[in-house]
Every structure is written in structure tokens, then in C-alpha cells.
Protein backbone atom coordinates (compact mmCIF):
# COMPACT_ATOMS: atom_id res chain seq x y z
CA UNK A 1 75.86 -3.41 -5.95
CA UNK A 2 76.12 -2.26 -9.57
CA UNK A 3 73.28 -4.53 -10.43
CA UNK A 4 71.51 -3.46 -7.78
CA UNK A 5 71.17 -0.13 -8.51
CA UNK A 6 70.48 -0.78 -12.81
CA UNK A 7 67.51 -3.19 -11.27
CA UNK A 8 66.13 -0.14 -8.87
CA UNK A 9 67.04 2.13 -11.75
CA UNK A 10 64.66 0.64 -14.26
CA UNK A 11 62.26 -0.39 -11.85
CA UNK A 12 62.01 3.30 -11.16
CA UNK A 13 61.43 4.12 -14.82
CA UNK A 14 59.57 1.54 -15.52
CA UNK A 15 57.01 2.75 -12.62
CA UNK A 16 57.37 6.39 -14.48
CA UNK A 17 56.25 5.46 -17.29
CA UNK A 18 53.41 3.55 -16.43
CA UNK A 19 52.08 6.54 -14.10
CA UNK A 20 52.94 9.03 -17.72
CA UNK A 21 50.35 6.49 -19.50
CA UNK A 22 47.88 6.50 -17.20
CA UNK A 23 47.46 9.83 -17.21
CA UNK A 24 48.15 10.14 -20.48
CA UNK A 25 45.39 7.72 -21.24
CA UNK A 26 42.89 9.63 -18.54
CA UNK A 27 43.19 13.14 -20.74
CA UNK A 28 42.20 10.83 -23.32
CA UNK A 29 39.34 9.75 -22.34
CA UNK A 30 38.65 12.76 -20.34
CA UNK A 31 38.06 15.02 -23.80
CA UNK A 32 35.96 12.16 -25.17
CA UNK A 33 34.13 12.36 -22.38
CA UNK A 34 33.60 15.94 -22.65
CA UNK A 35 32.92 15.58 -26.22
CA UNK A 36 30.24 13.02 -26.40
CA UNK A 37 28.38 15.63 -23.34
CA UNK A 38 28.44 18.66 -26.18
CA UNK A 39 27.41 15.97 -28.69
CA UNK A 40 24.18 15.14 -26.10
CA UNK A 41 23.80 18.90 -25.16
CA UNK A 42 23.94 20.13 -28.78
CA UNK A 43 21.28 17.35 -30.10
CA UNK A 44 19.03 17.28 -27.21
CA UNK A 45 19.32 21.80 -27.24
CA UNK A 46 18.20 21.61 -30.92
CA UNK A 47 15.83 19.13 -30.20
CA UNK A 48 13.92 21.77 -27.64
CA UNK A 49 14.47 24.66 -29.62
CA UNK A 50 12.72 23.27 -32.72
CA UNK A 51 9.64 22.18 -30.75
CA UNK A 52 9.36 25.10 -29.39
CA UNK A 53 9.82 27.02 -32.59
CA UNK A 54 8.89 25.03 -35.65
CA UNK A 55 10.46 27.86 -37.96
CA UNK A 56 13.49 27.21 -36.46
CA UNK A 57 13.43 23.90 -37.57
CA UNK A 58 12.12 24.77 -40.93
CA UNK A 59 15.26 27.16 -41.23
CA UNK A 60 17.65 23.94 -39.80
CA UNK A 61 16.04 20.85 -41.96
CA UNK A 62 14.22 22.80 -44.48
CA UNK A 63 16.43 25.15 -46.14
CA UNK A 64 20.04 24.38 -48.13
CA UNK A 65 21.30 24.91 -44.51
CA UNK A 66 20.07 21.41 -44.20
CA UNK A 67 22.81 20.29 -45.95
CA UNK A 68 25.23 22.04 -44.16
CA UNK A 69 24.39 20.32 -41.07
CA UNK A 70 24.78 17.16 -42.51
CA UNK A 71 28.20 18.02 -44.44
CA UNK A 72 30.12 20.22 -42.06
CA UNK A 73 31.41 17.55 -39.29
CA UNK A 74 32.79 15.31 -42.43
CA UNK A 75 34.58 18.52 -43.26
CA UNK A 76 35.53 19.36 -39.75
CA UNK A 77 36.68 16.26 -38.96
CA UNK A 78 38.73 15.68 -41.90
CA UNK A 79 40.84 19.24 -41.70
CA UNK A 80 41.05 18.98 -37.21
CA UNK A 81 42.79 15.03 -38.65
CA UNK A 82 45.16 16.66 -41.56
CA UNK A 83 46.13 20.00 -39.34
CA UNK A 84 46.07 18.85 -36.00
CA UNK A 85 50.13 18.25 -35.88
CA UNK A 86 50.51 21.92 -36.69
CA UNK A 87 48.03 23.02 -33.76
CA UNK A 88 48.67 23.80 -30.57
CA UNK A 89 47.39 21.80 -27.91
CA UNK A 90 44.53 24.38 -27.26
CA UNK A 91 44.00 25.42 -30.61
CA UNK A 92 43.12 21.59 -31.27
CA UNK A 93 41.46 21.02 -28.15
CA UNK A 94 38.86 24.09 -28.89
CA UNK A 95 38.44 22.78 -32.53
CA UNK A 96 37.53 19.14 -31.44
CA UNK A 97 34.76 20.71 -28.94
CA UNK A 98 33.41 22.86 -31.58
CA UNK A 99 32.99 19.25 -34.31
CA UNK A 100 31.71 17.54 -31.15
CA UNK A 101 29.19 20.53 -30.74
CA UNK A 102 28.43 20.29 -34.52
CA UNK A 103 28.18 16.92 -34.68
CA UNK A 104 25.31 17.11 -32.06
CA UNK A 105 23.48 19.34 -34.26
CA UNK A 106 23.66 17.31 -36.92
CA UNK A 107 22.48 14.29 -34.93
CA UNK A 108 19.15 15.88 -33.51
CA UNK A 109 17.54 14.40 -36.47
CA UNK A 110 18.19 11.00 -34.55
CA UNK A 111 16.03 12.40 -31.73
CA UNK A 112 13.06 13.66 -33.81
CA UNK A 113 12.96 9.64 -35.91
CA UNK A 114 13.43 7.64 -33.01
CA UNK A 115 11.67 7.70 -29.70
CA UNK A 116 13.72 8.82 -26.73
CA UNK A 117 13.64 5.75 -24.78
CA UNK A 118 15.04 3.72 -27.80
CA UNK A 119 17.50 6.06 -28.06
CA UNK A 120 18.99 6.19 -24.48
CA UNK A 121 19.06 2.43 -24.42
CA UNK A 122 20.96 2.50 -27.47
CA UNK A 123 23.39 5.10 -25.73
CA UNK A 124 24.04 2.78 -22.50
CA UNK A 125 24.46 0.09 -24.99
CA UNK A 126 27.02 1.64 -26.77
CA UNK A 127 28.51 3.05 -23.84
CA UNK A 128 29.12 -0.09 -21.95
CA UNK A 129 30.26 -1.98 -24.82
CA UNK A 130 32.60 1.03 -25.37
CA UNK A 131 34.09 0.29 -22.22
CA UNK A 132 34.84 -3.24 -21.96
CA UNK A 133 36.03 -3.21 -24.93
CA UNK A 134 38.45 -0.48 -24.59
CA UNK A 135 39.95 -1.90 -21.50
CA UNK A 136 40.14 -4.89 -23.27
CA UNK A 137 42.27 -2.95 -26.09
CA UNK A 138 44.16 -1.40 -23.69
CA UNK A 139 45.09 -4.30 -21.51
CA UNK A 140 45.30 -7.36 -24.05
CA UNK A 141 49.22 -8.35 -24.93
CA UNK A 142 47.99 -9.38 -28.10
CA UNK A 143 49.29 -7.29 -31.24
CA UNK A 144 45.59 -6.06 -33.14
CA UNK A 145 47.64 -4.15 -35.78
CA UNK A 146 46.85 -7.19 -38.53
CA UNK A 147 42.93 -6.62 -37.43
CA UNK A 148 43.45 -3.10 -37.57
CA UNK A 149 43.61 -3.44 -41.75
CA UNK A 150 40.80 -6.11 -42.04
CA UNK A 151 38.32 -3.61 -40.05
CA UNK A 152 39.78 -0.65 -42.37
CA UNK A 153 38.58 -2.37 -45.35
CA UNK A 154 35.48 -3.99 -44.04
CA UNK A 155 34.39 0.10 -43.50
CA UNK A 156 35.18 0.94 -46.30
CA UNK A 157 32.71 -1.99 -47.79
CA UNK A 158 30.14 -0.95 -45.23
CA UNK A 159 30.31 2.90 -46.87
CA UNK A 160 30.01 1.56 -50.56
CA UNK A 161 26.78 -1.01 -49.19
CA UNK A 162 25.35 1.87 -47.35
CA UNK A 163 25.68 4.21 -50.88
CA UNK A 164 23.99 1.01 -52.77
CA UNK A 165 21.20 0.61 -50.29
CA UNK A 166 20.32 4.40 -50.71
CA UNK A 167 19.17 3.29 -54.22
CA UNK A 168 17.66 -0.25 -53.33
CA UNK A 169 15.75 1.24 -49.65
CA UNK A 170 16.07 -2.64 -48.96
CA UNK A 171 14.94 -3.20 -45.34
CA UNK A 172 17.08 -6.63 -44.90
CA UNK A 173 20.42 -4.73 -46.49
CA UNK A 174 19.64 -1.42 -43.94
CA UNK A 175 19.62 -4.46 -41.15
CA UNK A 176 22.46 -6.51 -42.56
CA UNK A 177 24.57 -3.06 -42.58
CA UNK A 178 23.71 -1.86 -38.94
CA UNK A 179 25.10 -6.02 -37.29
CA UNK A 180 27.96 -5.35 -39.67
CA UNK A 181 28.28 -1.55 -38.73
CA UNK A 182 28.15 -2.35 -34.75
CA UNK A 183 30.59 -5.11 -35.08
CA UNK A 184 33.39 -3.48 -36.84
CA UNK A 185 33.25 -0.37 -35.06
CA UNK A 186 33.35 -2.93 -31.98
CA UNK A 187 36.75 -4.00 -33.27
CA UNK A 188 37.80 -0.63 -34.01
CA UNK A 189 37.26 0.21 -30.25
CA UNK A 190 39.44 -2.12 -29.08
CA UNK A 191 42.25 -1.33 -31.99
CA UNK A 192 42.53 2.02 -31.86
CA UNK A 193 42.63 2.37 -27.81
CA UNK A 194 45.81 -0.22 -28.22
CA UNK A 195 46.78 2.35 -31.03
CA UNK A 196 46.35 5.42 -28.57
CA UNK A 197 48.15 3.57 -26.30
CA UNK A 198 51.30 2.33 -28.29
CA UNK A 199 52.10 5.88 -29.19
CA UNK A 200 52.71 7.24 -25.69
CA UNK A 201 56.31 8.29 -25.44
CA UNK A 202 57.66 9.45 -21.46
CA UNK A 203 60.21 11.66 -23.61
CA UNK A 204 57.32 13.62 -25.19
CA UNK A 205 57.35 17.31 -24.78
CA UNK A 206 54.28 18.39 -23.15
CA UNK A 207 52.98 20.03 -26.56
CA UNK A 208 53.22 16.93 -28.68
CA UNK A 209 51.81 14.97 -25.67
CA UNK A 210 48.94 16.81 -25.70
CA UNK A 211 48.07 16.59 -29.57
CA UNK A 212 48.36 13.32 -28.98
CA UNK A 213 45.84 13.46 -26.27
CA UNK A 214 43.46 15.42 -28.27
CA UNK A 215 44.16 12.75 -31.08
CA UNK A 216 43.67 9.88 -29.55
CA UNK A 217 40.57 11.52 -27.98
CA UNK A 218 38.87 12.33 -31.36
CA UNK A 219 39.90 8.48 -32.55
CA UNK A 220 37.79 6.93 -29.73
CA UNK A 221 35.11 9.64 -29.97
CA UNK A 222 34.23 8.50 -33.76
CA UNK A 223 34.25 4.80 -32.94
CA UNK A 224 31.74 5.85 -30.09
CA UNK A 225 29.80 7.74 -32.23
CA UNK A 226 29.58 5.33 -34.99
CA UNK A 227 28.53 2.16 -32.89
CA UNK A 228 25.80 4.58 -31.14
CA UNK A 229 24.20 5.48 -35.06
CA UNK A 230 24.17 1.80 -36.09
CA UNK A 231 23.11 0.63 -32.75
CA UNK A 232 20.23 3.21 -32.98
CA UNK A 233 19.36 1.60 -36.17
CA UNK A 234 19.51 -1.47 -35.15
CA UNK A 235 17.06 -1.28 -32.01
CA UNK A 236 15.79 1.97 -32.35
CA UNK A 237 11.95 2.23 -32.41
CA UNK A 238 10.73 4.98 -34.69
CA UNK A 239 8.41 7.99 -33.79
């Protein structure tokens, strides 16, 4: 009897926990979701805008302002990662939509050097190699942490090549970069959704649960973003 009721008591949490990931892991993706939307509705907003009034876009790309586009979602992103422990769920939540709206503006240049189709097929690229491969990360038994430092280092390799080929402007190296670019972020995707995962906890308060959320959210968001900008470069078709 005794055994009976430990098995029925651990089934029981065992099915508890596994509904407190799920929808643990749906608020994830639910505020990426809603992220990568401002992303599209900030670009493809600025986009309009500046054709419709070229001194806005001489104010956006052709001022110092210019560089404050380009700098401020480094910035964001890096204070929302070092502060977020000390935010409130909201106060993070609010702060990721605003980088994910600021990113967008940043990335309307994308939109005016590549032509539109090229760039949406580059998007459902992207997205559906997102996907499988964050199911895969979320579903696999085996343990990615040991790929989790090789792909680390490999980015940081891809950022020092990228700074080099600023200097060189060699064609093969921007090509060579994007395969490499798409295929580590690739392997991020699939790391850092087991990552997201591993650090669910049923005992969580609510707060910590949801900066966790919002975390995990913002993780997946930059490996989405990232594949998308070497993707684009890699089959995008320029204006």
C-alpha cells in the first residue's frame, strides 16, 4: 500500500512538473514571438516612413544619429542581460520589447540593401530551421553543455574574422563568415533551448519564474536574429 501511494505520489509530481515546463517553455517562446513581430513592425515602419520622407532618412542614416541606431541594441542588450535579475518581471518584460523595437530600427537598413523577396525567404528559412532545431534542443537526452563552449568560442572567432574582413572587403571571407555564421548560431539554437529548459525549477516563485521566462526569451530571440542576418547574407539578392 505504502508503495503504492510513493509510486502515485511521484507520478503525480512528476506529471506537475512536466505541465510547469510546458508552460513555462510556451511564455518563452511566446515573448520571442512577440519580439521578433516589433523587430518586423519596427524595420518594415521605418522602411515606409523613409520612402515617404527622404529627410527622415537623411536624419536616421545620415546624421551621428546613424550611429546610434547601430550602437544602442549592443548597449541595450548588454545592461537588460547584467540587470535583468534585479527587475521585475514587467519591468524586464517592457525593456526586452523596447531592444526588440530598437533592434528593428536598426535592421531597416537590411530592407533598403536587399530586395524584399530575398529577404522574406531568408526569414522562413530561418524560421523553420529555428524550429526544428529547437524542438530538437528541447527534446534530445543528449547533454549539449560540452558543444555549448566549442560554439562560444567559434563566435567569438567569427566576431574577430568579421572585424578583419572590414579591412580586407574580401568577397570569399564575407561568404566563408555567413556558412560559418548560420551554422553556429544553428547549434546555438538547439543549446540554449536545452539551456532554457534545464533551468526550470516547479519550486520557483512566480517572480523568478518569470525573469526566467523573459531570459530565456531574449536567449532564443538573438540566436533567431543572428541566423536571419547571416542567412540574409548568404542568399540575399541586393537592391
Amino acid at each position: 500500500m505504502q508503495e503504492n501511494r510513493y509510486a502515485s505520489s511521484v507520478t503525480g509530481q512528476s506529471v506537475s512538473i512536466d505541465a510547469g515546463l510546458r508552460s513555462y517553455m510556451l511564455g518563452v517562446y511566446n515573448h520571442m514571438t512577440t519580439a521578433l513581430a516589433l523587430t518586423g513592425f519596427a524595420a518594415f515602419g521605418t522602411k515606409l516612413m523613409v520612402q515617404a520622407n527622404p529627410a527622415f532618412g537623411q536624419l536616421l542614416f545620415g546624421t551621428p544619429l546613424m550611429y546610434v541606431i547601430m550602437f544602442a541594441p549592443l548597449a541595450m542588450v548588454m545592461w537588460i542581460s547584467f540587470k535583468i535579475n534585479s527587475m521585475s518581471p514587467g519591468k524586464a518584460r517592457t525593456l526586452f520589447y523596447i531592444y526588440a523595437t530598437v533592434m528593428g530600427l536598426s535592421l531597416s537598413t537590411i530592407l533598403f540593401a536587399f530586395t524584399g523577396a530575398s529577404v522574406a525567404r531568408a526569414f522562413f528559412i530561418t524560421a523553420g530551421a529555428f524550429a526544428a532545431l529547437s524542438i530538437f534542443g528541447y527534446t534530445t537526452k543528449r547533454d549539449l553543455t560540452a558543444l555549448g563552449g566549442f560554439l562560444i568560442v567559434g563566435v567569438v572567432g567569427l566576431i574577430l574574422a568579421s572585424i578583419v574582413n572590414i579591412f580586407l572587403a574580401s568577397s570569399g571571407m564575407e561568404f566563408l563568415i555567413s556558412v560559418v555564421g548560420v551554422l553556429l548560431f544553428a547549434g546555438l539554437t538547439a543549446y540554449d533551448t536545452q539551456k532554457v529548459k534545464s533551468i526550470y525549477y516547479a519550486g520557483d516563485s512566480r517572480e523568478v519564474a518569470g525573469r526566467k521566462s523573459i531570459h530565456g526569451a531574449l536567449t532564443l530571440y538573438l540566436d533567431f536574429i543572428n541566423m536571419f542576418l547571416f542567412m540574409v547574407q548568404l542568399l540575399g539578392n541586393r537592391e
